[in-house]
N, C-alpha and C. Protein backbone atom coordinates (compact mmCIF):
# COMPACT_ATOMS: atom_id res chain seq x y z
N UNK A 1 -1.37 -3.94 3.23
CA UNK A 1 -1.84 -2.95 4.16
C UNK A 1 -0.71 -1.99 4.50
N UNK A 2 -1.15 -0.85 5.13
CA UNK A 2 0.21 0.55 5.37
C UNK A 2 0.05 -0.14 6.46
N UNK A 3 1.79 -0.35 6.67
CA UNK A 3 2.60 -0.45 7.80
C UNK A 3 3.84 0.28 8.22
N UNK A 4 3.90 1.41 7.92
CA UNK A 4 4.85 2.29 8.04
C UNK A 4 5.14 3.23 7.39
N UNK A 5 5.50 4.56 8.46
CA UNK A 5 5.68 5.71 7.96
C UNK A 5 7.02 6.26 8.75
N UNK A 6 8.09 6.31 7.71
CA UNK A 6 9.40 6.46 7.99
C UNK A 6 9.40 8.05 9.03
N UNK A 7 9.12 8.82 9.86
CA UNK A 7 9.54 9.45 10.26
C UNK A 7 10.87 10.48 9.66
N UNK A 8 11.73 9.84 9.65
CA UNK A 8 13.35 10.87 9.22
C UNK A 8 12.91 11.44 8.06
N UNK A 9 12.36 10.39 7.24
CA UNK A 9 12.10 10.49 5.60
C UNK A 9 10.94 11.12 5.60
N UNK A 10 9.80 11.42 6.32
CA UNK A 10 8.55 12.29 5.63
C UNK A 10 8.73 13.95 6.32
N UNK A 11 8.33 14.32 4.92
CA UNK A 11 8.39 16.03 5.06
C UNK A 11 6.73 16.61 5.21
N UNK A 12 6.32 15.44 5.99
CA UNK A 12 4.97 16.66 6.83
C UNK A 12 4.28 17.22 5.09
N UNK A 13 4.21 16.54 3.92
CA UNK A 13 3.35 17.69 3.07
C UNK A 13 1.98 17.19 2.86
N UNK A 14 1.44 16.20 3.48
CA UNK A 14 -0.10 15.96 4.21
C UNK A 14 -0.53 14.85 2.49
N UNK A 15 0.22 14.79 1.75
CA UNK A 15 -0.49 14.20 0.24
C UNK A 15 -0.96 12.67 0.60
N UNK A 16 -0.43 12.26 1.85
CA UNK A 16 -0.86 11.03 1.46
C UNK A 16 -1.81 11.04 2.42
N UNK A 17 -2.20 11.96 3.39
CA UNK A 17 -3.97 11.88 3.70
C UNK A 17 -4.73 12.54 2.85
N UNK A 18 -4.76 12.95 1.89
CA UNK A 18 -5.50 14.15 1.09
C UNK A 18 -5.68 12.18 -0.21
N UNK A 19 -4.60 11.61 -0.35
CA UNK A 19 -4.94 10.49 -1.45
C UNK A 19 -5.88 9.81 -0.76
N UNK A 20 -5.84 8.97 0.42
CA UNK A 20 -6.19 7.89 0.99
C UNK A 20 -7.49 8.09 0.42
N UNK A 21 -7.78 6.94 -0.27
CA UNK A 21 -9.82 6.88 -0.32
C UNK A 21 -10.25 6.24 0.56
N UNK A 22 -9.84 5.66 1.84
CA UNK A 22 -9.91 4.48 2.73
C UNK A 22 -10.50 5.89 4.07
N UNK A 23 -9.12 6.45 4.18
CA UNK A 23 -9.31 7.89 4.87
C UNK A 23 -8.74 6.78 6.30
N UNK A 24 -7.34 6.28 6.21
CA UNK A 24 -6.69 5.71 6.94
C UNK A 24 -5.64 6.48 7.66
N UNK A 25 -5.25 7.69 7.45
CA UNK A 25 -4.25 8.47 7.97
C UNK A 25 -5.04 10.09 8.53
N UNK A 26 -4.00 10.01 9.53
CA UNK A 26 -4.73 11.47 9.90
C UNK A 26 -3.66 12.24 10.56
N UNK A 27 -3.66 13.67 10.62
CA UNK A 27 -2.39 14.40 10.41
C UNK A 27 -2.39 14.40 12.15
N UNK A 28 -1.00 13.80 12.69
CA UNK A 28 -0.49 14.11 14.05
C UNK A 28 -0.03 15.43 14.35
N UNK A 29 0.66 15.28 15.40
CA UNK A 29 1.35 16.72 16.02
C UNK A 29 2.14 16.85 14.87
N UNK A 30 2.30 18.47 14.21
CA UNK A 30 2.99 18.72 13.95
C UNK A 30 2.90 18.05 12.33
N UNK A 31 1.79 17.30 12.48
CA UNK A 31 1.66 17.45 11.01
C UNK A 31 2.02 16.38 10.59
N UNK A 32 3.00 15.51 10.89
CA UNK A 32 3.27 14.05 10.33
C UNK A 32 2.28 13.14 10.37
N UNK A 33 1.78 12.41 9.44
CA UNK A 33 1.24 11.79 9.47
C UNK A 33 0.90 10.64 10.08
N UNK A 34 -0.03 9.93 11.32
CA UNK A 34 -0.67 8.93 11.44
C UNK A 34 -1.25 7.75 11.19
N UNK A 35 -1.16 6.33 11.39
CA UNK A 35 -2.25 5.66 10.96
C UNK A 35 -3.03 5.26 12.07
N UNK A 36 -4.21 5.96 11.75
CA UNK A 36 -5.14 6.16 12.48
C UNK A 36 -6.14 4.97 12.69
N UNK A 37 -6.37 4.67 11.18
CA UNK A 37 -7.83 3.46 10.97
C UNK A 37 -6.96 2.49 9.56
N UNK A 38 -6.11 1.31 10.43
CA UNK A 38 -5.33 0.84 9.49
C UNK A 38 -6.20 -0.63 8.79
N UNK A 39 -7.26 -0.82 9.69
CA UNK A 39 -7.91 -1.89 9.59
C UNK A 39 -8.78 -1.86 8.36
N UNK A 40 -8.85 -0.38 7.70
CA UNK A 40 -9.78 0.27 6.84
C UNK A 40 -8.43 0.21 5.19
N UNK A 41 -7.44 0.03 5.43
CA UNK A 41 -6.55 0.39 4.58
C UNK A 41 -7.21 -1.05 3.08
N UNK A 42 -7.07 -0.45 1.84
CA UNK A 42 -7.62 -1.05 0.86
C UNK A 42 -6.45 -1.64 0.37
N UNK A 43 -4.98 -1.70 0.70
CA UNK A 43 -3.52 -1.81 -0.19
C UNK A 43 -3.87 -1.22 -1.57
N UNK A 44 -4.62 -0.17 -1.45
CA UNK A 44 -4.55 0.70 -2.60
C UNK A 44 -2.73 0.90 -3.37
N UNK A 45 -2.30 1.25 -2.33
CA UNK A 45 -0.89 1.96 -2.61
C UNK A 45 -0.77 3.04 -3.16
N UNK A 46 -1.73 4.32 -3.13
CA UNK A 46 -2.03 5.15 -3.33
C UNK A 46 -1.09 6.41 -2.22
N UNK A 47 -0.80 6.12 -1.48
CA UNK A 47 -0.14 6.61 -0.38
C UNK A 47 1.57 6.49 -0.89
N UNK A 48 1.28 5.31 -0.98
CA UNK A 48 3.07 5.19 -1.07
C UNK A 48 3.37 5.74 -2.71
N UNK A 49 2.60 5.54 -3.30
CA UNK A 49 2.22 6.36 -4.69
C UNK A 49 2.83 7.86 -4.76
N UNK A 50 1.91 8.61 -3.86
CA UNK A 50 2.36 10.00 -3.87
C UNK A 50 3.40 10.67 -2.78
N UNK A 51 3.92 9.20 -2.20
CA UNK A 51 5.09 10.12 -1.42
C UNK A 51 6.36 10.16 -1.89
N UNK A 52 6.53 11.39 -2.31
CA UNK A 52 7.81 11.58 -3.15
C UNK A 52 9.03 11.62 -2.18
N UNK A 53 9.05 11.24 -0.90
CA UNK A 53 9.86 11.14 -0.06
C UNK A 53 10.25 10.04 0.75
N UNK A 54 9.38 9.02 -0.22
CA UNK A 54 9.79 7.35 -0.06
C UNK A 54 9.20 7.03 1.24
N UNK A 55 8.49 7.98 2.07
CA UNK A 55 8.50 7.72 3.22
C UNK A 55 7.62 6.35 4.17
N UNK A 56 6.56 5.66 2.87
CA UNK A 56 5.71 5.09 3.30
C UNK A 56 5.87 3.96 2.66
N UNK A 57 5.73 2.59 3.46
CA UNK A 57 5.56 1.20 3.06
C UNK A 57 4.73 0.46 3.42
N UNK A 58 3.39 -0.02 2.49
CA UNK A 58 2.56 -0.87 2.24
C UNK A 58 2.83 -2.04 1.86
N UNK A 59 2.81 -3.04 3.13
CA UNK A 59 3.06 -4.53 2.65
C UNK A 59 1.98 -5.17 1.64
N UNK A 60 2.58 -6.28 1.06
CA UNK A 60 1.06 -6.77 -0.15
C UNK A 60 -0.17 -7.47 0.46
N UNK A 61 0.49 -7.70 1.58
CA UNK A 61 -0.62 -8.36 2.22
C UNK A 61 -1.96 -7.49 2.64
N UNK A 62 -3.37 -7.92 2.04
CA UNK A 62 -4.34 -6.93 2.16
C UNK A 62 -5.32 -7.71 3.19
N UNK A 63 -4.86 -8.58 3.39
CA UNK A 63 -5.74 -9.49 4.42
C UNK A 63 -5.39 -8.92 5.79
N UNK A 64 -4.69 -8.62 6.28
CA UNK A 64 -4.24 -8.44 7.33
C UNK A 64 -2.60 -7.64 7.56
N UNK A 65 -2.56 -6.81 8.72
CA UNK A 65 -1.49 -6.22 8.93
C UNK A 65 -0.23 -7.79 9.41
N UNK A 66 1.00 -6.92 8.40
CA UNK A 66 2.52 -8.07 9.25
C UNK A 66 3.28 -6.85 9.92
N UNK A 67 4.37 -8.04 10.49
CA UNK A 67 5.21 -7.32 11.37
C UNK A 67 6.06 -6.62 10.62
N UNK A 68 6.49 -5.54 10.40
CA UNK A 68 7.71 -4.68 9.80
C UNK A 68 8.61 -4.28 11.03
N UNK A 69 9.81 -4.52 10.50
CA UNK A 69 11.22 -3.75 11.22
C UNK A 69 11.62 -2.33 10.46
N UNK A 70 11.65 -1.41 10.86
CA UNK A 70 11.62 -0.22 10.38
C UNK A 70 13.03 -0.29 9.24
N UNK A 71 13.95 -0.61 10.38
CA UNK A 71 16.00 -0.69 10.23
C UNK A 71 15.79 -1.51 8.83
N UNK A 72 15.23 -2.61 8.79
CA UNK A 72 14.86 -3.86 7.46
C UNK A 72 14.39 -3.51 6.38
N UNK A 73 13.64 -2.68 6.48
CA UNK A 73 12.62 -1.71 5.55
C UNK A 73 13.76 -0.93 4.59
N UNK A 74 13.85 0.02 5.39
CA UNK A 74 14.95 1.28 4.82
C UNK A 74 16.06 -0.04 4.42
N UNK A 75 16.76 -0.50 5.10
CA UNK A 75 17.99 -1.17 4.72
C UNK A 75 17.62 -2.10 3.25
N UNK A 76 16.51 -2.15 3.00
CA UNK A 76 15.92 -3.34 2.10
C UNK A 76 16.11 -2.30 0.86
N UNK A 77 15.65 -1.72 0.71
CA UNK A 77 15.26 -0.65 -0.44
C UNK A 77 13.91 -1.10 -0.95
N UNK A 78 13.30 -1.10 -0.31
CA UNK A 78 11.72 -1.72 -0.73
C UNK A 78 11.01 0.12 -0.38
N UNK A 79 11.30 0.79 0.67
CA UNK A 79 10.90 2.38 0.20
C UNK A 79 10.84 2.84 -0.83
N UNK A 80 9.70 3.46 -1.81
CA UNK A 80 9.93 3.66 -3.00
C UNK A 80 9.84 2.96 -4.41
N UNK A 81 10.18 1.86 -3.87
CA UNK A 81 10.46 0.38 -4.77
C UNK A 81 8.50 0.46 -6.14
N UNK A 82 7.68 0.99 -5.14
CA UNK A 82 6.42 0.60 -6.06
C UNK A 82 6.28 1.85 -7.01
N UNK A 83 6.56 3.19 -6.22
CA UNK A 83 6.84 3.91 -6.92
C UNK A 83 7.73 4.73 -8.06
N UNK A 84 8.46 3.69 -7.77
CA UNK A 84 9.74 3.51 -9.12
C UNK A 84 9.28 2.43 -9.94
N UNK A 85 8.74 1.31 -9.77
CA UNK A 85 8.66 0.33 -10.68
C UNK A 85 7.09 0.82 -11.39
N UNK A 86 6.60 1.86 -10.76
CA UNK A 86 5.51 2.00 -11.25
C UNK A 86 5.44 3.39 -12.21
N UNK A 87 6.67 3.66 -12.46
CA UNK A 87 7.09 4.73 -13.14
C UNK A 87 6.55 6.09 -12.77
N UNK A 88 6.40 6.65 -11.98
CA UNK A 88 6.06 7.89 -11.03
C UNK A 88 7.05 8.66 -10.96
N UNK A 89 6.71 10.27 -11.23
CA UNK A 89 7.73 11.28 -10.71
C UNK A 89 8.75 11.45 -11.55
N UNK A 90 10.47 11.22 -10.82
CA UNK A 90 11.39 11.30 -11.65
C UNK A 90 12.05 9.77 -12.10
N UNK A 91 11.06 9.03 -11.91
CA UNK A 91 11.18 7.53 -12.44
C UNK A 91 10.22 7.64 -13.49
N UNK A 92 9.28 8.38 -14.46
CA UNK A 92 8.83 8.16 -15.84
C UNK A 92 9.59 8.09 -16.78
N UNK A 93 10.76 8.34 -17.30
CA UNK A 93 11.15 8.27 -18.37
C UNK A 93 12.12 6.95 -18.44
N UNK A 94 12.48 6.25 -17.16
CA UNK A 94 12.82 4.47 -17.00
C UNK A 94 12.06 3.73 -16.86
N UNK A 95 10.88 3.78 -16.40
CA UNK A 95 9.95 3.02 -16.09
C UNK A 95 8.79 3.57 -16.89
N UNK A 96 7.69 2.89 -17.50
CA UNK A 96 6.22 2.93 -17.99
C UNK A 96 5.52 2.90 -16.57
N UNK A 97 4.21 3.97 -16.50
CA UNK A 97 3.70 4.16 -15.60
C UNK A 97 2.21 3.04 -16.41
N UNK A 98 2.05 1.75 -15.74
CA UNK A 98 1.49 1.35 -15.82
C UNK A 98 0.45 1.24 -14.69
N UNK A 99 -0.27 2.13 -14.26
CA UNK A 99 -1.17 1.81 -13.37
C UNK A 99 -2.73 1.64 -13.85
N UNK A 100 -3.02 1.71 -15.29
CA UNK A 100 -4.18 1.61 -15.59
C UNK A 100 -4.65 -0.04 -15.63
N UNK A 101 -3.37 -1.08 -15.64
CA UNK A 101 -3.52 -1.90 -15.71
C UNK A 101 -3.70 -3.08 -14.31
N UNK A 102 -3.99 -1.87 -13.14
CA UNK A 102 -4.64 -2.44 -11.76
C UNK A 102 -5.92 -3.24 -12.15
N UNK A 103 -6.69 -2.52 -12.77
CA UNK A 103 -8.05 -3.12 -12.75
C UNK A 103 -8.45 -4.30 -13.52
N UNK A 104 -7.22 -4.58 -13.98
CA UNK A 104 -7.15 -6.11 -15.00
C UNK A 104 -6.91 -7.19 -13.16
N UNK A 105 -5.68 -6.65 -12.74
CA UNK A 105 -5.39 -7.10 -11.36
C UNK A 105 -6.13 -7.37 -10.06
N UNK A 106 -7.12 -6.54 -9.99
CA UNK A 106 -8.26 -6.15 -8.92
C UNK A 106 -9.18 -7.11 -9.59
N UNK A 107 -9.33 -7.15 -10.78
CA UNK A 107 -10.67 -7.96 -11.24
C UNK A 107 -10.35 -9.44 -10.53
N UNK A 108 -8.92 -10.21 -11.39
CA UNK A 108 -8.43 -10.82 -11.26
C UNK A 108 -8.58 -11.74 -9.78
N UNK A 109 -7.70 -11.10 -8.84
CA UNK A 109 -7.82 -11.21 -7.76
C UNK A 109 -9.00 -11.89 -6.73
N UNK A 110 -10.35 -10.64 -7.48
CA UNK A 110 -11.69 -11.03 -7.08
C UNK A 110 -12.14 -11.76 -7.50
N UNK A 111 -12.04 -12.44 -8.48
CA UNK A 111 -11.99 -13.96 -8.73
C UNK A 111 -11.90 -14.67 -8.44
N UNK A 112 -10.39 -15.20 -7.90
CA UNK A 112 -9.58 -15.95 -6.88
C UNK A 112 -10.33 -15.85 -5.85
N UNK A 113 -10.72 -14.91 -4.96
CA UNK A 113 -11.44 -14.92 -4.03
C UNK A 113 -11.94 -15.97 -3.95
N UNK A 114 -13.42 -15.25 -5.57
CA UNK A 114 -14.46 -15.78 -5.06
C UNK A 114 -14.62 -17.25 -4.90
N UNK A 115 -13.61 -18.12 -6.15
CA UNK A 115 -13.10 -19.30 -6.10
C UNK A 115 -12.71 -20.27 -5.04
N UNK A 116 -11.99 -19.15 -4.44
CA UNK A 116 -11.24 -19.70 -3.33
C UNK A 116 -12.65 -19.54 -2.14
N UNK A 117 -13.63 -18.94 -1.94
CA UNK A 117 -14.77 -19.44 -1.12
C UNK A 117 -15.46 -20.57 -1.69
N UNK A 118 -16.17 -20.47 -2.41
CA UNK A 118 -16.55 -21.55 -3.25
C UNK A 118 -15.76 -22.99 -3.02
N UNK A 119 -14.68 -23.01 -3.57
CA UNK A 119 -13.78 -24.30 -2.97
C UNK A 119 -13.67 -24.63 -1.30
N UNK A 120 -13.70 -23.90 -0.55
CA UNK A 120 -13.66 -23.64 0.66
C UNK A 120 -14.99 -24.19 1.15
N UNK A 121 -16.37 -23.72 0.61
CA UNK A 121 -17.43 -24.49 0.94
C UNK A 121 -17.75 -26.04 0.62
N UNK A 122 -17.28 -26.16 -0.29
CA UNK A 122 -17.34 -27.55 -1.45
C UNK A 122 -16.50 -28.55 -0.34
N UNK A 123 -15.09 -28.21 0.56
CA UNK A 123 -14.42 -28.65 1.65
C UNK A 123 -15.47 -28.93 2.78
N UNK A 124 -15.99 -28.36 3.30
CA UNK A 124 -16.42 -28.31 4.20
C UNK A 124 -18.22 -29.03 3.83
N UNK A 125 -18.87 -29.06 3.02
CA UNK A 125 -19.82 -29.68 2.94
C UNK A 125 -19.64 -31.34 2.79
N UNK A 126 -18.41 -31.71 2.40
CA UNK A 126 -18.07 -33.16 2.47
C UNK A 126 -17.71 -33.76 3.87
N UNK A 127 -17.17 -32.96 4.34
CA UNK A 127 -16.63 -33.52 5.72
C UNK A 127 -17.95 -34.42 6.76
């Protein structure tokens, strides 16, 4: 889920409410961006995707928002981190922009889910 939007680091150019398909951000005073409706956030990473100013960090966790330390964040180098490993921008020619291969991941995932209810009922009908 988006849990942070670096302030120092974003230059106000609105791309990552114009990406959101969730429609989780909404432009504050002055134009910096908001999270407005975070409960709606998909961990698309679509946001942190197009901010070429590192400014935004989406934890993996899609279940629920965690705690972030802003100072931890930046000091971590995890800003950026998806959008470099995901070969974006002026990280394509080190990195392969593999993002077509989400939907192998997303499938995946929904699987596990559904598994993981399924097992979850199978628990609970024995008891």
């Amino acid at each position: 889920m988006i849990e942070l939007i670096v302030a120092d680091r974003c230059t106000d150019c609105g791309t990552c409410i114009e990406v959101c398909p969730a429609n989780v951000l909404d432009a504050g005073h002055g134009g910096l961006p908001i999270l407005a409706r975070v409960e709606d956030c998909q961990t698309c990473f679509m946001c942190e995707l197009y901010c070429q100013a590192d400014a935004i960090y989406v934890a993996p966790d899609c279940d629920g928002r965690v705690t972030v330390d802003e100072t931890e964040v930046v000091a971590s180098g995890r800003l950026g981190q998806y959008r470099k490993h995901s070969g974006w921008d002026e990280w394509s020619d080190r990195f392969p922009n593999e993002q077509w291969l989400m939907e192998t991941v997303f499938r995946r995932a929904g699987e596990a889910a559904a598994q993981a209810k399924v097992t979850s009922a199978d628990v609970i009908r024995t008891k």
